[in-house]
Protein backbone atom coordinates (compact mmCIF):
# COMPACT_ATOMS: atom_id res chain seq x y z
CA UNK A 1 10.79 -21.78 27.62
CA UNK A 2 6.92 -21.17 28.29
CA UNK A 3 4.38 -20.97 25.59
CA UNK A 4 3.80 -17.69 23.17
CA UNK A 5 0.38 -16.36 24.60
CA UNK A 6 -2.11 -13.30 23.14
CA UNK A 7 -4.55 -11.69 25.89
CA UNK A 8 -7.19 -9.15 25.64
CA UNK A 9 -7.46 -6.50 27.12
CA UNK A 10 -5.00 -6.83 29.37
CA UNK A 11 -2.64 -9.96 30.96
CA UNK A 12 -4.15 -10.11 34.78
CA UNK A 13 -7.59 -10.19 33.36
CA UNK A 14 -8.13 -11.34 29.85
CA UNK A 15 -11.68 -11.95 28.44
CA UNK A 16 -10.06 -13.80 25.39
CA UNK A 17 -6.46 -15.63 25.30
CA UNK A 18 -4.65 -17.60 22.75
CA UNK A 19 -2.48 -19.81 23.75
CA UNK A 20 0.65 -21.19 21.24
CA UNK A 21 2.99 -23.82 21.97
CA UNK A 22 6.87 -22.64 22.10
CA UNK A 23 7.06 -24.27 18.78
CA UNK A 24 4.36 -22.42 17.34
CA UNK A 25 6.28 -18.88 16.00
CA UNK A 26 8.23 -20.33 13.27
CA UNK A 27 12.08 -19.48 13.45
CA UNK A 28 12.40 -16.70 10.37
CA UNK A 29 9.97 -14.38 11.56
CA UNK A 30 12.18 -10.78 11.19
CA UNK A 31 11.66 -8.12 14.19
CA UNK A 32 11.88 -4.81 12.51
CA UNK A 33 12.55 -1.11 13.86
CA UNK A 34 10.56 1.25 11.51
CA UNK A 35 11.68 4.73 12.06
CA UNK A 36 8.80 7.28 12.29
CA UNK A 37 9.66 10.06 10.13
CA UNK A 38 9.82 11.34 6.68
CA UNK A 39 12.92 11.62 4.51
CA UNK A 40 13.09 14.15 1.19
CA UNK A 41 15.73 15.34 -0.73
CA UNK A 42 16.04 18.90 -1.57
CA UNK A 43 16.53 20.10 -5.29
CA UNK A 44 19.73 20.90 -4.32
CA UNK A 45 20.49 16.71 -3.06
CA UNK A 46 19.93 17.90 0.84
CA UNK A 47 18.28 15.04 3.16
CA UNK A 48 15.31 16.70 5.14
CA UNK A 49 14.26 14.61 7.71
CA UNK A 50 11.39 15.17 9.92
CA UNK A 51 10.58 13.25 12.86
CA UNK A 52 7.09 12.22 13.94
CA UNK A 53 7.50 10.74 17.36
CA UNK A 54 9.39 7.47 18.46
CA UNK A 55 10.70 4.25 16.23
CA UNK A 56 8.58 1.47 16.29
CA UNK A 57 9.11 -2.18 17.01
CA UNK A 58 7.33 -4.88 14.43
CA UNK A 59 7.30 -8.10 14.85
CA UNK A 60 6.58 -10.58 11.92
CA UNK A 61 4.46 -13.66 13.64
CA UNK A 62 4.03 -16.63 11.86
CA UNK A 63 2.43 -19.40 13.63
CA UNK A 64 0.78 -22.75 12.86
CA UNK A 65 -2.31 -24.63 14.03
CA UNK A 66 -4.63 -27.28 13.66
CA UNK A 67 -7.74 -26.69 12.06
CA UNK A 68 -9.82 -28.70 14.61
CA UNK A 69 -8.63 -29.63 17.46
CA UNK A 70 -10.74 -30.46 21.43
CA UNK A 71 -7.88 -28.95 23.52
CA UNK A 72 -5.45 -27.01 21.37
CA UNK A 73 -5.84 -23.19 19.60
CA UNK A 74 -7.15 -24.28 16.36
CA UNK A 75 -9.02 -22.28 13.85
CA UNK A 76 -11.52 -21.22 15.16
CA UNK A 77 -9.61 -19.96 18.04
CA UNK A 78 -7.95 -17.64 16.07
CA UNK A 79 -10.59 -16.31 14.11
CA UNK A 80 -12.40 -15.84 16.95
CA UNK A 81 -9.35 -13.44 19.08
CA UNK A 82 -8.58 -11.85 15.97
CA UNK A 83 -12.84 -11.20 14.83
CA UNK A 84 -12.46 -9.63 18.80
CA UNK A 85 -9.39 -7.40 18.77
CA UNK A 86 -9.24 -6.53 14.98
CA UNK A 87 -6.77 -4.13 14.53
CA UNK A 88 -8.81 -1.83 16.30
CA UNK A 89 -7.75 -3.00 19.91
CA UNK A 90 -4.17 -3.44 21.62
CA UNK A 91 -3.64 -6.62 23.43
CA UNK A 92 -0.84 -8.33 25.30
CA UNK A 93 1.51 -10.58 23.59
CA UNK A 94 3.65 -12.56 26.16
CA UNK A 95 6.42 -14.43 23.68
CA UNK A 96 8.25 -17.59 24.86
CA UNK A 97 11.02 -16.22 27.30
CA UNK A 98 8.27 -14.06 29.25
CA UNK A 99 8.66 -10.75 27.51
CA UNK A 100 5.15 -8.94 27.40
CA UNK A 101 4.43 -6.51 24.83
CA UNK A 102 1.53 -4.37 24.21
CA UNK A 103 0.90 -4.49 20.25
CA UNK A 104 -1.87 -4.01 17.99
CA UNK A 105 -2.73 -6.48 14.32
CA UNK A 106 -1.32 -4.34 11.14
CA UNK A 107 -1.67 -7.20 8.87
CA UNK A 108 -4.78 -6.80 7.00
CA UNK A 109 -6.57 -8.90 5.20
CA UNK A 110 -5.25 -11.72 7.54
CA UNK A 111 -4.78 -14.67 5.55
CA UNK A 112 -5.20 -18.50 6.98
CA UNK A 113 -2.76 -21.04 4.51
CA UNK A 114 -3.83 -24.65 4.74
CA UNK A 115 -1.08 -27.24 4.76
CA UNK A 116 -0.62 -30.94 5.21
CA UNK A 117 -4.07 -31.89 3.33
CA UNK A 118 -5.75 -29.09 5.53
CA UNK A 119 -5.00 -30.53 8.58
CA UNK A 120 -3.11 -27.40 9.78
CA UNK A 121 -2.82 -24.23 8.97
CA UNK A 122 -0.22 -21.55 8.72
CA UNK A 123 -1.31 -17.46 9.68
CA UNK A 124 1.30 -14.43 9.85
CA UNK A 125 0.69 -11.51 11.46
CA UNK A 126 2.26 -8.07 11.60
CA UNK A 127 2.46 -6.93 15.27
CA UNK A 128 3.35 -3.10 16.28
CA UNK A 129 4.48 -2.41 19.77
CA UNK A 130 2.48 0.13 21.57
């Protein structure tokens, strides 16, 4: 097990990284598989389907992070990547067991949840795959 990492633009040559410990992505995050299309019923109770290209993959991150910290992704980090990317921009998103995935931010506003007297905080994020 490695650490969860975002990189943009790309993974060989990133001008901006986060870096997450494995621990980071909390354990009930959901991956979802949203089918692209549109389903209607007919007055007469006939499905119409229509199809607008392929499913997509979502991914649910939840993380959590100190809100200062001298060697760790804390938050400024994060509102730093995220003030870069915005949901404008794809970027790479290698998860814990090496899997890389291009995705791009749905989640908007993007909300930062203090915890433990303010210490830490908590963030989730939306992800689409590219």
């Amino acid at each position: 097990m490695s650490d969860h990492t975002f990189k943009y633009p790309t993974a060989t040559a990133p001008t901006s990284t986060l870096t997450f410990n494995t621990k980071a992505r909390l354990v009930s995050d959901p991956d979802t598989l949203q089918f692209n299309d549109d389903l209607g019923t007919t007055k007469g109770g006939t499905d119409r389907v229509l199809e607008y290209g392929d499913n997509q993959n979502h991914y649910a991150f939840s993380f959590m992070f100190p809100r200062s910290h001298a060697s760790l992704t804390d938050l400024a980090d994060v509102k730093t990547f995220f003030g870069v990317v915005k949901r404008l921009y794809t970027f790479v998103w290698t998860d814990d067991v090496g899997t890389a995935r291009t995705v791009r931010i749905i989640t908007n506003p993007i909300r930062f949840e203090p915890i433990a007297t303010g210490l830490y905080y908590t963030c989730t994020v939306e992800l689409r795959e590219q």
